[in-house]
Protein backbone atom coordinates (compact mmCIF):
# COMPACT_ATOMS: atom_id res chain seq x y z
CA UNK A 1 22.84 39.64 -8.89
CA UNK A 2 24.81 36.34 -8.27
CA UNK A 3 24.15 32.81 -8.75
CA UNK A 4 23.96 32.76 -4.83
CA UNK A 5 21.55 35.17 -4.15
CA UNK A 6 18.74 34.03 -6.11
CA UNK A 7 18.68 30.41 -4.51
CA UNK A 8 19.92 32.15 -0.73
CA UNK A 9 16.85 34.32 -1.21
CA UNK A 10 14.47 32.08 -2.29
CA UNK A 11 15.20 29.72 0.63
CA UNK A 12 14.94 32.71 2.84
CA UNK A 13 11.27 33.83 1.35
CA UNK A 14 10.18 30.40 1.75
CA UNK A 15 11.37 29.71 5.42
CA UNK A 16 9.70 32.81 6.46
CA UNK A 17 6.35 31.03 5.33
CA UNK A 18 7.53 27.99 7.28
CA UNK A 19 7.23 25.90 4.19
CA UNK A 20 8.94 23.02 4.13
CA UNK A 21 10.92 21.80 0.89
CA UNK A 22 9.19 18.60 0.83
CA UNK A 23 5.34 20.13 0.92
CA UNK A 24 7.01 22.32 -2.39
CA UNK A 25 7.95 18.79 -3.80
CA UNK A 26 4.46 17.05 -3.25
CA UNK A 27 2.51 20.06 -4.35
CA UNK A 28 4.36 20.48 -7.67
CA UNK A 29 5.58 17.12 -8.05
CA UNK A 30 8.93 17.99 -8.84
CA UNK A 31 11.84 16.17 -7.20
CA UNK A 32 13.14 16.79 -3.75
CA UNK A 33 16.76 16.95 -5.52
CA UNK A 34 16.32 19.32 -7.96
CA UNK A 35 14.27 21.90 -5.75
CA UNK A 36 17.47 21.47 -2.87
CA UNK A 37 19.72 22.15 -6.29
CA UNK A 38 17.85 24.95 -6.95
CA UNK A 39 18.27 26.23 -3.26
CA UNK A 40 21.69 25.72 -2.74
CA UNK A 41 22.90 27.15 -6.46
CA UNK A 42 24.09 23.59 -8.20
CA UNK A 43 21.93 24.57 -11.04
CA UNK A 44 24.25 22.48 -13.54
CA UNK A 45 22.61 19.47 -11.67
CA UNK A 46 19.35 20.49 -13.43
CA UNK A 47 18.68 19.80 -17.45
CA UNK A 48 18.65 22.81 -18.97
CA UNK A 49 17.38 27.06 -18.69
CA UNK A 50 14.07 25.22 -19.27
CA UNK A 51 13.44 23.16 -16.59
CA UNK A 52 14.87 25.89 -14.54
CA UNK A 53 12.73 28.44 -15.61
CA UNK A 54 9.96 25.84 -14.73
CA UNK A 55 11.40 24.52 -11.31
CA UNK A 56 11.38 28.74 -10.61
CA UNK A 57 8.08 29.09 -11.49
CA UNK A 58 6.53 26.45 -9.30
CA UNK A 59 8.57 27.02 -6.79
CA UNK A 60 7.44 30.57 -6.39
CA UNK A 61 4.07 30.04 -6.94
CA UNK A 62 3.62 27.16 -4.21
CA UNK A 63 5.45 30.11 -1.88
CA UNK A 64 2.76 32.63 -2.81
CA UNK A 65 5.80 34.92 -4.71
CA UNK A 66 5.06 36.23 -8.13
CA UNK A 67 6.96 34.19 -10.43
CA UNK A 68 7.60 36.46 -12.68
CA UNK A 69 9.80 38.54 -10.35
CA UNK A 70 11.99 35.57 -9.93
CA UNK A 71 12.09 34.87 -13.59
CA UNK A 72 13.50 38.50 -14.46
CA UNK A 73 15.60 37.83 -11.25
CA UNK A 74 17.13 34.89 -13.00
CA UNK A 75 17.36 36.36 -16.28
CA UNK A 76 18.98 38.93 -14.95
CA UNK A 77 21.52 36.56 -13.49
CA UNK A 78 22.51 35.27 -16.37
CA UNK A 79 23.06 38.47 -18.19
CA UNK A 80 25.41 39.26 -15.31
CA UNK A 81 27.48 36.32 -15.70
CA UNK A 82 27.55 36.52 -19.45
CA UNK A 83 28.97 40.01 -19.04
CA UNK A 84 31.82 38.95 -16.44
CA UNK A 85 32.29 35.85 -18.89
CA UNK A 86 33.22 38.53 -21.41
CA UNK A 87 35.76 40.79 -19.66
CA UNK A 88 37.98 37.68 -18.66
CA UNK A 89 41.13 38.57 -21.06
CA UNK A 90 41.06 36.51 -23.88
CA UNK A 91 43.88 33.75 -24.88
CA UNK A 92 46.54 35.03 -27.24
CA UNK A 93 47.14 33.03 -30.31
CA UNK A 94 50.49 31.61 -30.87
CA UNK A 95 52.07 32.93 -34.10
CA UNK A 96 52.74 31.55 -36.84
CA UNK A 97 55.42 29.42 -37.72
CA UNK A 98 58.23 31.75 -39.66
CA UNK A 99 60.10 28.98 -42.24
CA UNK A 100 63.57 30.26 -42.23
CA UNK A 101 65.65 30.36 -45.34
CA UNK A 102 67.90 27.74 -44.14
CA UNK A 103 64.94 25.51 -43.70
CA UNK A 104 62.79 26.32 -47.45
CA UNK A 105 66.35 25.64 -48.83
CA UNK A 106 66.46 22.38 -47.46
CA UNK A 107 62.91 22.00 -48.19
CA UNK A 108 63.84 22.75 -51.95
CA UNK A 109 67.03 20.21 -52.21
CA UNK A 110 64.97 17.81 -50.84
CA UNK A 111 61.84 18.00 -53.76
CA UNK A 112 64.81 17.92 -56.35
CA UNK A 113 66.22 15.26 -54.86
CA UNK A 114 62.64 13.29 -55.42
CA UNK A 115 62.04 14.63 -58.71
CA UNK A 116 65.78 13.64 -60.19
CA UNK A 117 64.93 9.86 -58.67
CA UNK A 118 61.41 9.77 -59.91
CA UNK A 119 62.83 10.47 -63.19
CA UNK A 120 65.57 7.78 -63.02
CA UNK A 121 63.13 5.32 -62.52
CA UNK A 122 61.25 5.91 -65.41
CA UNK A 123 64.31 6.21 -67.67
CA UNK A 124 66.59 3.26 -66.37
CA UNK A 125 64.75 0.79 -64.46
CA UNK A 126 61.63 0.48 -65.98
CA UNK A 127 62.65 -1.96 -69.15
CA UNK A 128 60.60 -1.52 -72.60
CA UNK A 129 59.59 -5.04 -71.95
CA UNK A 130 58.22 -4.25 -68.46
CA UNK A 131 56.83 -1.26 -70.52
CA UNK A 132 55.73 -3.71 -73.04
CA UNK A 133 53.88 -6.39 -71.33
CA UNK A 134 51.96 -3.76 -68.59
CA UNK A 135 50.09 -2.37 -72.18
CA UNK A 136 46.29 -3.83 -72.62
CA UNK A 137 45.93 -6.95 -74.44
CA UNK A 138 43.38 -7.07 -77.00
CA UNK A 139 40.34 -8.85 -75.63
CA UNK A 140 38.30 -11.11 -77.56
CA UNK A 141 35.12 -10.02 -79.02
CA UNK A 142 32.37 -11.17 -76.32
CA UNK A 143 29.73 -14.21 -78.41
CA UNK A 144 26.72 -13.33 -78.88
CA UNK A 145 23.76 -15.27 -77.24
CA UNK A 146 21.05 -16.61 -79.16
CA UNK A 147 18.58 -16.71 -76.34
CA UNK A 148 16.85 -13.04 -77.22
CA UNK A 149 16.71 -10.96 -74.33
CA UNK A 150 13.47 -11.39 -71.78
CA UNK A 151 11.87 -8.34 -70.68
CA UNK A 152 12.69 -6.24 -67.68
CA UNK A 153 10.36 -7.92 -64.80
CA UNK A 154 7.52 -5.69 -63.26
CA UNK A 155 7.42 -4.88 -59.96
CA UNK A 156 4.90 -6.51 -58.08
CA UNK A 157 2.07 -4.46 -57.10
CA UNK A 158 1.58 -3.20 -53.94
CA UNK A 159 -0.98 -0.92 -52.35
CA UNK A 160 -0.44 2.76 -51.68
CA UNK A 161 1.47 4.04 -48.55
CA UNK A 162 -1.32 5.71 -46.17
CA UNK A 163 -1.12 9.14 -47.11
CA UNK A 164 -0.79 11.09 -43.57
CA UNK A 165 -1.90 14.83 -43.70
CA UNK A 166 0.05 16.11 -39.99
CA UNK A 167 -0.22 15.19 -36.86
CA UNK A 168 -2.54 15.54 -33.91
CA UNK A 169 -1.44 15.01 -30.03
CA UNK A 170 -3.74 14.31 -27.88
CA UNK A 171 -2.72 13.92 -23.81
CA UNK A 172 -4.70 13.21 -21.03
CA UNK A 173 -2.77 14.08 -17.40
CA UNK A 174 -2.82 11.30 -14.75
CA UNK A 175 -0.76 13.88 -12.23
CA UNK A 176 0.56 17.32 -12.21
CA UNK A 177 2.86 17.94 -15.44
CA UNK A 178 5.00 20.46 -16.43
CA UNK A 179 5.99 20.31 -19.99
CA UNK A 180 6.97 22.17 -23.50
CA UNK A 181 5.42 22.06 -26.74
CA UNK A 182 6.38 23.17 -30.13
CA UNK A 183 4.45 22.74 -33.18
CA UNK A 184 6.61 22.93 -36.53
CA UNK A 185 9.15 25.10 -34.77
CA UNK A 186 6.51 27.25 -32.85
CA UNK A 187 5.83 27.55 -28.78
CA UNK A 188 2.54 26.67 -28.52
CA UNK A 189 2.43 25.63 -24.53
CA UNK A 190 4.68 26.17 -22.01
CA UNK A 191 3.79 25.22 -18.50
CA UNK A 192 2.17 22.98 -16.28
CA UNK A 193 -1.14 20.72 -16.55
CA UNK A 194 -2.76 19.67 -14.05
CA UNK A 195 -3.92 16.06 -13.10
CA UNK A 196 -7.61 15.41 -15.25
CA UNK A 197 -7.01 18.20 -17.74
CA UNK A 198 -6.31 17.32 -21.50
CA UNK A 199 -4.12 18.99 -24.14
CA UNK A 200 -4.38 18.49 -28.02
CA UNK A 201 -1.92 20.04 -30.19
CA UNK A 202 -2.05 19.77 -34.23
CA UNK A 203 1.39 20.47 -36.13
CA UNK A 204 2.15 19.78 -39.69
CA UNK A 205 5.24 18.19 -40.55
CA UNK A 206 6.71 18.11 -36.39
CA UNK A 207 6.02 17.76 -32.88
CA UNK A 208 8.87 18.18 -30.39
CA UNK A 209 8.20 18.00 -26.19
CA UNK A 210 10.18 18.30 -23.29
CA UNK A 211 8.75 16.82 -20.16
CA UNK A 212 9.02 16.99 -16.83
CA UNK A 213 6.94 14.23 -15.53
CA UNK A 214 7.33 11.56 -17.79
CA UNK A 215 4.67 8.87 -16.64
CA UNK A 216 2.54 11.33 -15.45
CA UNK A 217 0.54 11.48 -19.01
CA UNK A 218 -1.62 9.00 -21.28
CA UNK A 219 -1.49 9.91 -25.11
CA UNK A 220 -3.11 9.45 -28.57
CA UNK A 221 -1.39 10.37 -31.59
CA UNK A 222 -3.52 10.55 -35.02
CA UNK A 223 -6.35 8.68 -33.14
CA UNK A 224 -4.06 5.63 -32.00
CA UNK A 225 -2.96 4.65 -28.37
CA UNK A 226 1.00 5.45 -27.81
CA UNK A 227 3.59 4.46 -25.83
CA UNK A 228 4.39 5.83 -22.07
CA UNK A 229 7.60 8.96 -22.79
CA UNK A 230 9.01 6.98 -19.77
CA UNK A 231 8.35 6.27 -15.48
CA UNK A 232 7.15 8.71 -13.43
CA UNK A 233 9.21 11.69 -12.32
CA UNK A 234 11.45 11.42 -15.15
CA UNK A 235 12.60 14.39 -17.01
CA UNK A 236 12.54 14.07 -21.32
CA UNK A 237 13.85 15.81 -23.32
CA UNK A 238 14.30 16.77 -27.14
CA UNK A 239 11.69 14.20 -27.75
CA UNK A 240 10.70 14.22 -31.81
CA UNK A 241 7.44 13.49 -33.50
CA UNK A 242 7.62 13.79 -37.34
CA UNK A 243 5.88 12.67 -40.35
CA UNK A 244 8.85 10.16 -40.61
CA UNK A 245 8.75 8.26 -37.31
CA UNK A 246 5.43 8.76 -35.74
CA UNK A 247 4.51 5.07 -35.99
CA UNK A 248 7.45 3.93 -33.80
CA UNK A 249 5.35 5.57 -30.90
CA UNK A 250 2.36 3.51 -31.25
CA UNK A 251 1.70 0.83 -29.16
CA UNK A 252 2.22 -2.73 -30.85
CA UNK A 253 -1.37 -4.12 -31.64
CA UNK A 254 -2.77 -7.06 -29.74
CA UNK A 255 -2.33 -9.44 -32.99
CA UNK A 256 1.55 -8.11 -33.46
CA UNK A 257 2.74 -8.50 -29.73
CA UNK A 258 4.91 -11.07 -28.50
């Protein structure tokens, strides 16, 4: 199957249903431009197999298709054009550079000739006085002081660092949201939430997300209020929660804000 077909017969399923692309976009809340992308085959203008996996899914499900059809339709796809990808002839190599005895002869004369000057140098230029004065001068024995030495100063005490045992996500949906999860390297949600429902997710050490719907979601992380991932309708992604830089999501507190 071709990159053509799958958007040319999507397009075709959905017209048939006299669904319009716009009542696909306001259902789903994905954007107009990335549904007409997905339509007429400029999938490069979407972010990533991801997203396009999830713009598939909607989109067939708002239709009334089975989306997982289309999904093995587009995985087939790309199997197809990783297999033409492969029997394009490769690129021959040039080959290697062949050094000539006329050129490693010249190559030799011309390390004598640097050795035989070096050597002159040494031997002729360089006087024994030069030779002489570049040798270390004795250096005078350092005084001692009579103040006796004061003892290495303590460092100040300061309280513990928080000790924080993992981390815990909690997100509340404001509107429809299709987003990623994984949880210390593990899938552990991969889909869409609708507007009301809430997710929590628990990792130890990190928390990575890719989002769909970027303002579209109010969130708690270890108990405390955090920052919007962005506006609504923007796409994140590769966002990272560790251990390490959790607290740069928080919101600033009402005492610390400017």
């Amino acid at each position: 199957m071709s990159m053509a077909s799958l958007g040319q017969e999507i397009k075709r399923e959905r017209e048939l249903r006299g669904i319009s692309l716009k009542e696909i976009a306001d259902t789903t809340r994905i954007s107009l431009k990335f549904l007409q992308a997905l339509e007429e085959d400029h999938l490069e203008v979407i972010p990533g197999p991801f997203f396009i996996r999830a713009i598939l899914r909607s989109y067939a499900k708002s239709v009334g298709l089975d989306e997982n059809q289309w999904l093995n339709k587009y995985q087939e796809m790309l199997l197809f054009n990783e297999y033409q990808t492969d029997k394009q002839p490769k690129k021959r190599l040039n080959p290697p550079l062949v050094l000539t005895k006329k050129r490693l002869k010249a190559i030799l004369v011309f390390l004598i000739i640097i050795v035989i000057s070096a050597l002159c140098y040494f031997l002729f230029v360089s006087s024994p006085d030069k030779r002489a004065s570049s040798s270390p001068k004795p250096t005078a024995p350092a005084l001692t002081s009579s103040v006796p030495p004061q003892p290495a100063p303590t460092p100040s005490e300061q309280p513990p660092a928080e000790e924080v045992k993992g981390l815990h996500l909690e997100m509340s949906f404001l509107e429809d949201t299709w987003l990623q999860i994984y949880a210390d390297g593990t899938m552990v949600w991969d889909g869409i939430k609708r507007r009301g429902e809430v997710l929590q997710v628990r990792a130890q050490n990190q928390l990575a997300l890719n989002l769909g719907n970027a303002g579209g979601i109010d969130w708690t992380l270890n108990g405390k209020k955090a920052k919007r991932f962005g506006p609504k309708g923007a796409v994140r992604k590769d966002i990272k929660i560790t251990l390490d830089n959790f607290r740069e999501y928080f919101l600033p507190e009402k005492g610390n804000a400017d």
